[in-house]
C-alpha atoms as a PDB file:
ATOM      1  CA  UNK A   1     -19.419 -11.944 -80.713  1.00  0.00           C
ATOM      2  CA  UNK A   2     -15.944 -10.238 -80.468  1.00  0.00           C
ATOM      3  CA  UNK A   3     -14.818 -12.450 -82.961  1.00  0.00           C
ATOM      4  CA  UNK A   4     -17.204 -12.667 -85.626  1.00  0.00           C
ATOM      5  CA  UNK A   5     -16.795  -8.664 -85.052  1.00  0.00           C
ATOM      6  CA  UNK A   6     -12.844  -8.684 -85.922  1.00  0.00           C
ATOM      7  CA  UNK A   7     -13.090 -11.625 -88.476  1.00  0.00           C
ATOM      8  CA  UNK A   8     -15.828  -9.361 -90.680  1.00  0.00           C
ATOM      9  CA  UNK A   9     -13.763  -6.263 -89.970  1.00  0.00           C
ATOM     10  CA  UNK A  10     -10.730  -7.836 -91.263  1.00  0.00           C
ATOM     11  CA  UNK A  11     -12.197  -8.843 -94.067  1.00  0.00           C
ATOM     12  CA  UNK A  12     -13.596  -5.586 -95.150  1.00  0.00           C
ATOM     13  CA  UNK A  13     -10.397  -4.013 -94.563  1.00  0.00           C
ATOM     14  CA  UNK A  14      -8.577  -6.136 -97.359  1.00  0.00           C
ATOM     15  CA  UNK A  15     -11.911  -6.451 -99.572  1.00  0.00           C
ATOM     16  CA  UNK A  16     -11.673  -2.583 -99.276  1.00  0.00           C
ATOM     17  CA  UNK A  17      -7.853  -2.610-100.261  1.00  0.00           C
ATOM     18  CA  UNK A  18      -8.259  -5.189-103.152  1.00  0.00           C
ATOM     19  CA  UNK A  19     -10.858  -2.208-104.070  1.00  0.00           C
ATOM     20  CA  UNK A  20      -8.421   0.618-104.363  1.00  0.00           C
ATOM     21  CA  UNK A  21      -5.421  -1.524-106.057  1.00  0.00           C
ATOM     22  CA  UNK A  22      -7.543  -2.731-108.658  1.00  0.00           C
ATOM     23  CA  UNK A  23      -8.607   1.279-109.399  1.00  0.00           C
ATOM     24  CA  UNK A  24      -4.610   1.648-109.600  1.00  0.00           C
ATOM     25  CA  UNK A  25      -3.368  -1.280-111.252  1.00  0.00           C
ATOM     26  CA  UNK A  26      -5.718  -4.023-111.462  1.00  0.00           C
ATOM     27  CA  UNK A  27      -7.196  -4.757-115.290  1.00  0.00           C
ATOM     28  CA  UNK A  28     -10.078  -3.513-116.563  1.00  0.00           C
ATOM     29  CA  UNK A  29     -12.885  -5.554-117.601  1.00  0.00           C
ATOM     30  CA  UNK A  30     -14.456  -3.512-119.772  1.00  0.00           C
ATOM     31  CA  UNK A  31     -13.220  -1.784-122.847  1.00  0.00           C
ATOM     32  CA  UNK A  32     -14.762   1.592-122.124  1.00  0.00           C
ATOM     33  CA  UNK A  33     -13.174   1.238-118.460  1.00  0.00           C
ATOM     34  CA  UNK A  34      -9.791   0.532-120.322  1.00  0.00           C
ATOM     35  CA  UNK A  35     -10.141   3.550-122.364  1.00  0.00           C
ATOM     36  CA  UNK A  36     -11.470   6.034-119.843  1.00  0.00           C
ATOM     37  CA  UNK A  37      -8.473   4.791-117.751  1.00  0.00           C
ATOM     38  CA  UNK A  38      -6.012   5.098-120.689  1.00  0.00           C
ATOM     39  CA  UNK A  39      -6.689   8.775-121.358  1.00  0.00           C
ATOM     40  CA  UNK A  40      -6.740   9.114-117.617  1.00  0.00           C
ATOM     41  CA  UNK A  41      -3.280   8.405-117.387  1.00  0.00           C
ATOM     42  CA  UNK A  42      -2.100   9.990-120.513  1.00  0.00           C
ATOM     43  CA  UNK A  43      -3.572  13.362-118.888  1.00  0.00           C
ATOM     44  CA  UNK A  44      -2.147  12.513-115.764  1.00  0.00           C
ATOM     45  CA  UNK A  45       1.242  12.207-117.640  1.00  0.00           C
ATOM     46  CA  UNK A  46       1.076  15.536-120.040  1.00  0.00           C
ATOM     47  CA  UNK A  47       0.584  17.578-116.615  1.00  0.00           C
ATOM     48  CA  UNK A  48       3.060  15.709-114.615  1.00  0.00           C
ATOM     49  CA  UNK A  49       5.616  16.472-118.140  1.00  0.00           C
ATOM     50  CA  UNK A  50       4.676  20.348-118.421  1.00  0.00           C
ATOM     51  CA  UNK A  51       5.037  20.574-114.167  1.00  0.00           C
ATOM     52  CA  UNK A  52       8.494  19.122-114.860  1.00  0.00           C
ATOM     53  CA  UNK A  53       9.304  21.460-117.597  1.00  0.00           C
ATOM     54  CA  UNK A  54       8.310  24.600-115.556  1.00  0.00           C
ATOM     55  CA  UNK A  55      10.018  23.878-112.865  1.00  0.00           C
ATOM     56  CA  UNK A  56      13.339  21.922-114.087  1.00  0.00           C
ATOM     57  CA  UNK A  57      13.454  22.923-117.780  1.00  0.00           C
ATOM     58  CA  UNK A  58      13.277  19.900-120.055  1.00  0.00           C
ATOM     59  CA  UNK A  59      11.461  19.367-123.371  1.00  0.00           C
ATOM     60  CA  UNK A  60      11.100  15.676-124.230  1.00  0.00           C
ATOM     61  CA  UNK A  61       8.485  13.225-126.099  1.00  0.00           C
ATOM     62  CA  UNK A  62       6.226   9.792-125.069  1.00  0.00           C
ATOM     63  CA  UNK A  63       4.337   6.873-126.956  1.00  0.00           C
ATOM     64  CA  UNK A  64       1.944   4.989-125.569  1.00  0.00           C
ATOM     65  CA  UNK A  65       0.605   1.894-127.163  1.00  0.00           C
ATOM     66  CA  UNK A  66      -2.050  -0.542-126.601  1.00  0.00           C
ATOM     67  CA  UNK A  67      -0.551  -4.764-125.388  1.00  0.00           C
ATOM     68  CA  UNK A  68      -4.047  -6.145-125.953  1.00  0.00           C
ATOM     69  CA  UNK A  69      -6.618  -6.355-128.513  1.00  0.00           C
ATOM     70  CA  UNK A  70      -9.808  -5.796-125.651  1.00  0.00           C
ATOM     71  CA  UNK A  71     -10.088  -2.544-126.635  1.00  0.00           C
ATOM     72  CA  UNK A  72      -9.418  -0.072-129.541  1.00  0.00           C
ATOM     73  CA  UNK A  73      -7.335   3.208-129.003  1.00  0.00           C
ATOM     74  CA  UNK A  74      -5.163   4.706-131.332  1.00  0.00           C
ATOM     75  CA  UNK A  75      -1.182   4.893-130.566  1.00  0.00           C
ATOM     76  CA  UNK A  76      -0.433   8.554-128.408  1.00  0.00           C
ATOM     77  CA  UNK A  77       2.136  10.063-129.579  1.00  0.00           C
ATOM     78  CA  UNK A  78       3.300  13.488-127.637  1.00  0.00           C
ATOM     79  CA  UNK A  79       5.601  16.460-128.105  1.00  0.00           C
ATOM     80  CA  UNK A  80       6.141  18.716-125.369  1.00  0.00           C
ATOM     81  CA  UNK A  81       7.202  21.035-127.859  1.00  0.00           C
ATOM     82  CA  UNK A  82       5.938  21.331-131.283  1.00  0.00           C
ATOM     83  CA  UNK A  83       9.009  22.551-132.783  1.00  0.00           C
ATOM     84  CA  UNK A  84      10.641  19.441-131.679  1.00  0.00           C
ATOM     85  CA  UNK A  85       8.630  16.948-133.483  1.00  0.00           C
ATOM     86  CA  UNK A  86       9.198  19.216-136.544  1.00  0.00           C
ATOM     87  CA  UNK A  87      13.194  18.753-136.202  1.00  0.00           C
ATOM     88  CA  UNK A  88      13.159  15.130-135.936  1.00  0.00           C
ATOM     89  CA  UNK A  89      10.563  14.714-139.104  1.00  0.00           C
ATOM     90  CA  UNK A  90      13.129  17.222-141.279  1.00  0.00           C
ATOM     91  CA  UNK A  91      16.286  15.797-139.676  1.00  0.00           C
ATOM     92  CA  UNK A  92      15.238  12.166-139.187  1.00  0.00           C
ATOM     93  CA  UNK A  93      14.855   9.955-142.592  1.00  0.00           C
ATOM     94  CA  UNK A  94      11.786   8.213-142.589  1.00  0.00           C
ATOM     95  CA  UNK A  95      10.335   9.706-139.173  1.00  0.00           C
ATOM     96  CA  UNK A  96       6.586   9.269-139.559  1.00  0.00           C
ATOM     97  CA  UNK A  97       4.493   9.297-136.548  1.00  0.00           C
ATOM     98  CA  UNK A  98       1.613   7.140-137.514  1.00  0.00           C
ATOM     99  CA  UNK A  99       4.322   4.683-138.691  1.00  0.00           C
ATOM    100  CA  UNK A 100       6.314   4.653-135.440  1.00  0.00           C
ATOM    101  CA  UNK A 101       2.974   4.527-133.613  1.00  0.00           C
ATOM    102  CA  UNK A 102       1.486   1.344-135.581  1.00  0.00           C
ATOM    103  CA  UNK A 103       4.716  -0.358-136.002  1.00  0.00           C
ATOM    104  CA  UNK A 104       5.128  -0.394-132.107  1.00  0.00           C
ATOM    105  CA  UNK A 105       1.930  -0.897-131.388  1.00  0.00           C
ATOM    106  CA  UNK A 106       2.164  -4.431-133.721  1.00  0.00           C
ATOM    107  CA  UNK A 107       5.354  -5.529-131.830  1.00  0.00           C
ATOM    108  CA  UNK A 108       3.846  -4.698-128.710  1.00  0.00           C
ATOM    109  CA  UNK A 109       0.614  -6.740-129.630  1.00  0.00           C
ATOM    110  CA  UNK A 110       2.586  -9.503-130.275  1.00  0.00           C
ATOM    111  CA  UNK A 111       4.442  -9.993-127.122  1.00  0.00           C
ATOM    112  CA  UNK A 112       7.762  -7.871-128.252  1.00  0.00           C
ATOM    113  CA  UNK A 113       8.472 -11.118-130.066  1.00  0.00           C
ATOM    114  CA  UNK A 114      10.828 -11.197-132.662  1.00  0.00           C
ATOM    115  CA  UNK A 115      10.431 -14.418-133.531  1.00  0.00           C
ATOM    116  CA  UNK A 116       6.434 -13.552-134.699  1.00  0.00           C
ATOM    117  CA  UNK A 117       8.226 -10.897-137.141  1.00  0.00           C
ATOM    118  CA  UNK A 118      10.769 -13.434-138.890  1.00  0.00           C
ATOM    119  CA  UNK A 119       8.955 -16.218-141.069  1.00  0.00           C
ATOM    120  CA  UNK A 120      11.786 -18.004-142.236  1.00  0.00           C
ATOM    121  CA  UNK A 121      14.366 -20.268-140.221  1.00  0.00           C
ATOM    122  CA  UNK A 122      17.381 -18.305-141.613  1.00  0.00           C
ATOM    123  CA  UNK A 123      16.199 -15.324-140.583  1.00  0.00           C
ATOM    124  CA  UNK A 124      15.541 -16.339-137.246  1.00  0.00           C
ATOM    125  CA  UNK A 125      18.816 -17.756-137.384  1.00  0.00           C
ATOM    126  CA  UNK A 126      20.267 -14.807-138.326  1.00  0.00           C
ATOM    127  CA  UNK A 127      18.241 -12.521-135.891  1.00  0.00           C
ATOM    128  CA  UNK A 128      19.421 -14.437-132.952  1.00  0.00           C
ATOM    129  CA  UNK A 129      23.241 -15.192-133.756  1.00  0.00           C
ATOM    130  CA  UNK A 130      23.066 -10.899-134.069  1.00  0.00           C
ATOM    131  CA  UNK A 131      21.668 -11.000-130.855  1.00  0.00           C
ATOM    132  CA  UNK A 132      23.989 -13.519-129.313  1.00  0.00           C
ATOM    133  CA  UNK A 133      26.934 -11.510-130.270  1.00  0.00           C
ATOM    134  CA  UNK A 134      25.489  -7.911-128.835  1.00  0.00           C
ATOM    135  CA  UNK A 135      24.908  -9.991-125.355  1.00  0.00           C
ATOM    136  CA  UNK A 136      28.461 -11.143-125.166  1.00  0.00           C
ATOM    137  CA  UNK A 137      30.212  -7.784-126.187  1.00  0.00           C
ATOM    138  CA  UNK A 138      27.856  -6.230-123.680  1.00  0.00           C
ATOM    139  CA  UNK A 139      28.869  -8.673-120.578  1.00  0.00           C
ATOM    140  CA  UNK A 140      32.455  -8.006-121.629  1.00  0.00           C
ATOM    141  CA  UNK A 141      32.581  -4.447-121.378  1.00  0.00           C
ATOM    142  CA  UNK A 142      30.517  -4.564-117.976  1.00  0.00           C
ATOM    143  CA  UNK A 143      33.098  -7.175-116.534  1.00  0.00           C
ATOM    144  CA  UNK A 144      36.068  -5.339-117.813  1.00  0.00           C
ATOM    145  CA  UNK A 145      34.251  -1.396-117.143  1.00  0.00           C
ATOM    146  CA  UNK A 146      36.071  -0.658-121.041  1.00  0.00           C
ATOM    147  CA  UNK A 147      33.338   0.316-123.211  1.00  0.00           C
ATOM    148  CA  UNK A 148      36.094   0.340-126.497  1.00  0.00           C
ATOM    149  CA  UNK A 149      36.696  -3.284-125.594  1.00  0.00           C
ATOM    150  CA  UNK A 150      36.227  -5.606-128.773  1.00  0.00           C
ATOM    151  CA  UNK A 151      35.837  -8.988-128.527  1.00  0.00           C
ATOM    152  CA  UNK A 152      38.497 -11.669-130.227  1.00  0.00           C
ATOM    153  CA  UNK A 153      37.123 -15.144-130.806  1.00  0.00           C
ATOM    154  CA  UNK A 154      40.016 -16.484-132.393  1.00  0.00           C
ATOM    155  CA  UNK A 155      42.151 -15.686-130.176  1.00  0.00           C
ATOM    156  CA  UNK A 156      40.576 -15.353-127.139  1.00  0.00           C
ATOM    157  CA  UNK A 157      42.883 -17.090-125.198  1.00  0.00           C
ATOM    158  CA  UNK A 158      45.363 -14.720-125.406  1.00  0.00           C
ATOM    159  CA  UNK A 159      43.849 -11.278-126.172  1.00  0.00           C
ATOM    160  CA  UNK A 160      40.999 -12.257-123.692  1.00  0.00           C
ATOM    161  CA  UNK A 161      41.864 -14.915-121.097  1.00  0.00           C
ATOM    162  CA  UNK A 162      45.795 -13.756-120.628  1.00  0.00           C
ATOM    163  CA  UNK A 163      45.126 -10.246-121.167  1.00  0.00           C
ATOM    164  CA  UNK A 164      42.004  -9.970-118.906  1.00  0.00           C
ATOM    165  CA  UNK A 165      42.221 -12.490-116.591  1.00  0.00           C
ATOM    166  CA  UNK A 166      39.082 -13.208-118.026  1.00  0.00           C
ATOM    167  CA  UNK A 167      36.890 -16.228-119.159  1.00  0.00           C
ATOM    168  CA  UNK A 168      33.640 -17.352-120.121  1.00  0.00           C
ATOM    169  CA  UNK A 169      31.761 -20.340-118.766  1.00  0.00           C
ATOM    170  CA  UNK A 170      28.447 -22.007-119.587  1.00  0.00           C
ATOM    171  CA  UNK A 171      28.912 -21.698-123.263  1.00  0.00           C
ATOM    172  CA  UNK A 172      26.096 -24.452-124.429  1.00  0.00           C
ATOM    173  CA  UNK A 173      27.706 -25.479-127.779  1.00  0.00           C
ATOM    174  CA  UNK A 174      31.198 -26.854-126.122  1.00  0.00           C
ATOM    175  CA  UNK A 175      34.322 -25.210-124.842  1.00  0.00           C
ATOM    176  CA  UNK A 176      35.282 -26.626-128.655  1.00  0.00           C
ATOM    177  CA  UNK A 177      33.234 -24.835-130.429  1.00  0.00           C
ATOM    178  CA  UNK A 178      33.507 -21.229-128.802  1.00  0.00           C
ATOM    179  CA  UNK A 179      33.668 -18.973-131.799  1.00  0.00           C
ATOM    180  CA  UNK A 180      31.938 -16.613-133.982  1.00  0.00           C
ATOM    181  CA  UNK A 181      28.528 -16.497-133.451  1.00  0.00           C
ATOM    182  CA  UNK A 182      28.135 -16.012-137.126  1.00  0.00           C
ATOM    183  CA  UNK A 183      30.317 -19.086-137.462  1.00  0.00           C
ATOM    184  CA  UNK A 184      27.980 -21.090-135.890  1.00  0.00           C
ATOM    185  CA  UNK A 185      25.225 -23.704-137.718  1.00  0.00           C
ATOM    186  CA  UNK A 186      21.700 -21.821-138.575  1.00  0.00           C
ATOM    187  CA  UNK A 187      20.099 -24.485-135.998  1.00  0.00           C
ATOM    188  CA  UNK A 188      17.458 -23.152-134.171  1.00  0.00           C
ATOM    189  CA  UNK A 189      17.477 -25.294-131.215  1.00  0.00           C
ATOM    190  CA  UNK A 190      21.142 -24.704-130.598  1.00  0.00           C
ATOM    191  CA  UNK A 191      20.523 -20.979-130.898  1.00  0.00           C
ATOM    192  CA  UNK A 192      18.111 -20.759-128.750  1.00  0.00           C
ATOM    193  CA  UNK A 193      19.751 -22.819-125.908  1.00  0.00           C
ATOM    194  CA  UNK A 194      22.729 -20.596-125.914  1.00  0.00           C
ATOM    195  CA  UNK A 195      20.434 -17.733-126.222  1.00  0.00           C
ATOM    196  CA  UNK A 196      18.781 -18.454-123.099  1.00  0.00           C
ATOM    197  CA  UNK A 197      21.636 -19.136-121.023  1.00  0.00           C
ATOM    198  CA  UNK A 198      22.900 -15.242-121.657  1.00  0.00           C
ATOM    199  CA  UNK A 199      19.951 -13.894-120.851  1.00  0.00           C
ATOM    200  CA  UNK A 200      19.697 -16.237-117.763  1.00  0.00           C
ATOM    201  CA  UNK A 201      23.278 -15.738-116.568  1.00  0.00           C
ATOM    202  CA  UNK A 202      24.119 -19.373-116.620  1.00  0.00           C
ATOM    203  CA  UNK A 203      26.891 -18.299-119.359  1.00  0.00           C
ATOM    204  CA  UNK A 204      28.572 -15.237-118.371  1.00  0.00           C
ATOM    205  CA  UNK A 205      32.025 -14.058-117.870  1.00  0.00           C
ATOM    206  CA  UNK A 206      34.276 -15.019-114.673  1.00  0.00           C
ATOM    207  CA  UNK A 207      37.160 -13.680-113.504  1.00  0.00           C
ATOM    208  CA  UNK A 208      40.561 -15.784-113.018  1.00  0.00           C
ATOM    209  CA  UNK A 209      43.069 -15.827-109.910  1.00  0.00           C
ATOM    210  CA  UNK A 210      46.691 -14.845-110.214  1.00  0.00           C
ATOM    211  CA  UNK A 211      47.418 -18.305-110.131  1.00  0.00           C
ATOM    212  CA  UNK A 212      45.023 -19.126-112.837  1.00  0.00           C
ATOM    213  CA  UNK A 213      46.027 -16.939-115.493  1.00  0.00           C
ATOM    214  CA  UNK A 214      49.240 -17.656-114.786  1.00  0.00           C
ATOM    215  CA  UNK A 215      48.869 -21.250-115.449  1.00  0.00           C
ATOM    216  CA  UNK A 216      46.853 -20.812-118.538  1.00  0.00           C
ATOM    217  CA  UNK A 217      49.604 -18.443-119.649  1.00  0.00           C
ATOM    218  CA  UNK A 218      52.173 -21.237-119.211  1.00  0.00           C
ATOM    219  CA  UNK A 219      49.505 -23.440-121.270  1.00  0.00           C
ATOM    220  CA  UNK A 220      49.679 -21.006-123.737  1.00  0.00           C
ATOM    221  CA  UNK A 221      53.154 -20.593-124.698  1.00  0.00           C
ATOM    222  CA  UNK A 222      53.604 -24.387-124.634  1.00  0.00           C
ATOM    223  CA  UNK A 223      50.893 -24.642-127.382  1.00  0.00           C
ATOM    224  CA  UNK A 224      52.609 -21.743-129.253  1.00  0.00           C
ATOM    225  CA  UNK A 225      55.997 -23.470-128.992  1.00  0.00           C
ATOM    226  CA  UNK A 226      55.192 -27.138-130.083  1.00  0.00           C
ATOM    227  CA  UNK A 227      53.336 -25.026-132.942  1.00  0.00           C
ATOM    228  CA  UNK A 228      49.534 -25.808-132.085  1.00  0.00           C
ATOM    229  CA  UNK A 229      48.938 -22.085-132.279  1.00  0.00           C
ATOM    230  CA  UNK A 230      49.432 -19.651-134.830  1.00  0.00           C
ATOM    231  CA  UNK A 231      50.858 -16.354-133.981  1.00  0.00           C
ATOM    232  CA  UNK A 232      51.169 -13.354-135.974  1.00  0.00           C
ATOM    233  CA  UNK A 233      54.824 -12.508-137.228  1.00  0.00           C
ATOM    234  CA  UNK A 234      57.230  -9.956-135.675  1.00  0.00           C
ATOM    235  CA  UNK A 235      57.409  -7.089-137.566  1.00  0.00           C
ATOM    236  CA  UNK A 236      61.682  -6.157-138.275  1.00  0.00           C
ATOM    237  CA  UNK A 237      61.278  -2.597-137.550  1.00  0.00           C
ATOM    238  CA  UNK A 238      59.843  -3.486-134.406  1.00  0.00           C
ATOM    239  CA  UNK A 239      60.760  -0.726-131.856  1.00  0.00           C
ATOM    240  CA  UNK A 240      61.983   1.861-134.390  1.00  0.00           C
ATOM    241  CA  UNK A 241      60.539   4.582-135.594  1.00  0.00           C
ATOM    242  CA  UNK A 242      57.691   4.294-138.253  1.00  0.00           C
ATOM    243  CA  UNK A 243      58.066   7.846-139.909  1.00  0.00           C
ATOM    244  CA  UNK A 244      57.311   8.790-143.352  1.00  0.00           C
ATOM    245  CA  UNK A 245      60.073   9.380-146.110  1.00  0.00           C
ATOM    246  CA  UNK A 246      59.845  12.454-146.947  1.00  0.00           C
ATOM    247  CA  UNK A 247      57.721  13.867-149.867  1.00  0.00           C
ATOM    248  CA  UNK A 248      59.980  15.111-152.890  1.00  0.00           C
ATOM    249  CA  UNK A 249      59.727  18.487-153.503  1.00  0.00           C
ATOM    250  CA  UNK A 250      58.553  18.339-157.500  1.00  0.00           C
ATOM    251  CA  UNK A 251      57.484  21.382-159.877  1.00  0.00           C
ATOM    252  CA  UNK A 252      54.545  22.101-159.300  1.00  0.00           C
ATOM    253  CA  UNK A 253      51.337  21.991-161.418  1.00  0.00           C
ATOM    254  CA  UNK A 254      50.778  25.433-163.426  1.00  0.00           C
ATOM    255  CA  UNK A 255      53.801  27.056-162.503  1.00  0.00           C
ATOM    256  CA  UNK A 256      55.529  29.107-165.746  1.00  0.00           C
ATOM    257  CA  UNK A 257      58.801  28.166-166.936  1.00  0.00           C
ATOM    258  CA  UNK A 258      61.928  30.916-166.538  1.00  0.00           C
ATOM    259  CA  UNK A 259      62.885  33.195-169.211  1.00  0.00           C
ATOM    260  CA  UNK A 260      65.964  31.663-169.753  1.00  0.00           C
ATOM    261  CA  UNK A 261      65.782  28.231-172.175  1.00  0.00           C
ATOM    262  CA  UNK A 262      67.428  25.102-170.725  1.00  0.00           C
ATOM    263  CA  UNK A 263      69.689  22.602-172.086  1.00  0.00           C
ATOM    264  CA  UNK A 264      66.294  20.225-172.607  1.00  0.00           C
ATOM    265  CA  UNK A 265      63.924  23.170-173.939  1.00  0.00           C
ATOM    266  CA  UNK A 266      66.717  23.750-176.350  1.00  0.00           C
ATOM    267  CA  UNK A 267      67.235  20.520-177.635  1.00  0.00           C
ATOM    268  CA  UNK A 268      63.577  19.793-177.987  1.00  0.00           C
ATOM    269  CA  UNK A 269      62.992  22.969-180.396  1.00  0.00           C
ATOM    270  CA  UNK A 270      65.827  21.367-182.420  1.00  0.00           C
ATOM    271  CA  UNK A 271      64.412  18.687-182.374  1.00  0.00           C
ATOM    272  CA  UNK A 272      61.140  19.692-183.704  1.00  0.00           C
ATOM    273  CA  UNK A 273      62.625  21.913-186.665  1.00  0.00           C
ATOM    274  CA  UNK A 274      62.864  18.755-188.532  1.00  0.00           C
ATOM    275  CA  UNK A 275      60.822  15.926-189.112  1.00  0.00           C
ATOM    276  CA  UNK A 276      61.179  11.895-188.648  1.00  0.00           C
ATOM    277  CA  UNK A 277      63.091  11.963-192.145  1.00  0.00           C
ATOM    278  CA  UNK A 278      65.480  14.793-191.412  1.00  0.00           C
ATOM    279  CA  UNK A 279      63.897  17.352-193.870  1.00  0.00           C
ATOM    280  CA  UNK A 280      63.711  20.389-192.631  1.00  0.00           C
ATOM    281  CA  UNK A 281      60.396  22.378-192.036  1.00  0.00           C
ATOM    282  CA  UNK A 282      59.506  25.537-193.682  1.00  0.00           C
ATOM    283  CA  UNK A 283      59.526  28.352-191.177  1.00  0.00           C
ATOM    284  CA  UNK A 284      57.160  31.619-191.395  1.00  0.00           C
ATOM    285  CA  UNK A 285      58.442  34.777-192.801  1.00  0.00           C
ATOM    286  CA  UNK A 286      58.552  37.395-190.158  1.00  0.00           C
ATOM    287  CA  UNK A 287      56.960  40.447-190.715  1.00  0.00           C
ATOM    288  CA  UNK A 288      59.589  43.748-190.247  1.00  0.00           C
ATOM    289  CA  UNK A 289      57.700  47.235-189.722  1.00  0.00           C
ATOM    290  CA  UNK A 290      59.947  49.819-191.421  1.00  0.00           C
ATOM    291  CA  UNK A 291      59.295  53.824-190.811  1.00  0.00           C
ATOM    292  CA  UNK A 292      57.738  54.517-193.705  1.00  0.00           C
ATOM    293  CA  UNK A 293      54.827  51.599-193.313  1.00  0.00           C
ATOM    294  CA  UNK A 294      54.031  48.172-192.584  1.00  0.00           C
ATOM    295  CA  UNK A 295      56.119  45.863-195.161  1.00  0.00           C
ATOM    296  CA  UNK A 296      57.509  42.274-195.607  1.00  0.00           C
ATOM    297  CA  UNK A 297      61.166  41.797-194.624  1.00  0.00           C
ATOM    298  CA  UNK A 298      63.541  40.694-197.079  1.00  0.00           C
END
């Protein structure tokens, strides 16, 4: 009797906590249930917001958009303050809130799948070789902790490896053909591959021993000596100073001649008293005012 008494008991007590997780976080069946539950929470998150902003001082915004197509609600879009939303439509080119609402709400519909957004192969191509290359500048500046780090594909041996102490490993195309993502064939398959092993971790970044480096940098300079590698030319002024020659101190634009003809102003007025064919020009008569009136010299 005992135990039929426990076993029941027992299983009301979990029936009765299935209960209250599915009122938390278990799904809906019904649409209306959906939406009573989504405005619920939106509520629930507008009071928790303004709480916040009494108490800490913050002023902020939130979007909430339907995953599935069970039920119909309309993307929420918030402002704790109006004024805000107002800046960001004047200051922000293209900021439309119905826009941004149904634009996320499509991508989030879809499974945040890019793939479902690009129809053609190039594009997907493209999409993901951009994506390949933000994933492996990110893992280098989170393995090196230098966030003006910039990758160098062509010569990563030296400006990476040597520099570093750092190298990559998994790379799914071939130790051969580590370069450019953008340098790399538009197939899809191949793409994808590589793209999965970043996001895995099963290519990632390592870091070398002493020893290690040390014997790639011996590697290295053997390469660069029997000419496999091309380096960059030393500059002649290497280690001396780079200044400017100085600027020469010219007339400047506007500013009036002196009083006092030169040599050059002189010679050009010559100059321009006669013509090509060395006849002279005729010159103006200048007018002489005499005390008894206004007359023409002679």
């Amino acid at each position: 009797m005992d135990w039929t008494f426990n076993t029941k008991k027992n299983q009301f007590i979990e029936d009765l906590k299935d209960t209250r997780n599915s009122r938390k976080r278990g799904v809906q069946l019904s649409a209306r249930s959906r939406l009573l539950d989504f405005n619920a929470t939106v509520n629930l998150i507008i009071c928790l917001f303004k709480g916040l902003k009494a108490r800490v001082g913050v002023e902020g915004f939130f979007c909430l958009v339907r995953s599935s197509t069970k039920y119909n609600v309309s993307p929420h879009l918030w402002f704790s303050s109006a004024q805000l939303g107002k800046y960001l439509r004047l200051n922000i080119k293209g900021f439309d809130l119905e826009k941004i609402g149904l634009l996320a709400e499509a991508f989030v519909v879809a499974g945040c799948d890019w793939m479902t957004f690009l129809h053609t192969s190039k594009d997907q191509a493209n999409f993901l070789k951009t994506d390949i290359r933000d994933m492996v500048h990110t893992a280098l500046v989170n393995i090196t902790g230098n966030p003006k780090i910039i990758m160098n594909y062509k010569s990563f041996e030296h400006e990476i490896v040597i520099k570093y102490g750092i190298d990559i490993e998994g790379w799914t195309p071939g130790k051969d053909r580590f370069i450019n993502p953008s340098d790399l064939s538009d197939s899809l398959p191949l793409l994808r591959t590589l793209h999965e092993a970043l996001e895995s971790g099963t290519c990632k970044f390592i870091r070398l021993s002493a020893e290690q480096v040390s014997a790639r940098r011996k590697a290295y300079d053997a390469r660069v000596n029997a000419g496999e590698v091309v380096t960059r030319k030393t500059r002649k002024d290497k280690g001396g100073s780079h200044k400017k020659p100085p600027k020469r101190k010219g007339r400047k634009k506007g500013k009036h001649r002196s009083d006092q003809p030169s040599d050059d102003d002189s010679n050009s007025s010559e100059d321009s008293d006669e013509d090509d064919e060395g006849v002279p020009r005729p010159r103006k008569r200048r007018r002489v005012v005499q005390a008894g009136g206004a007359g023409e010299g002679q």
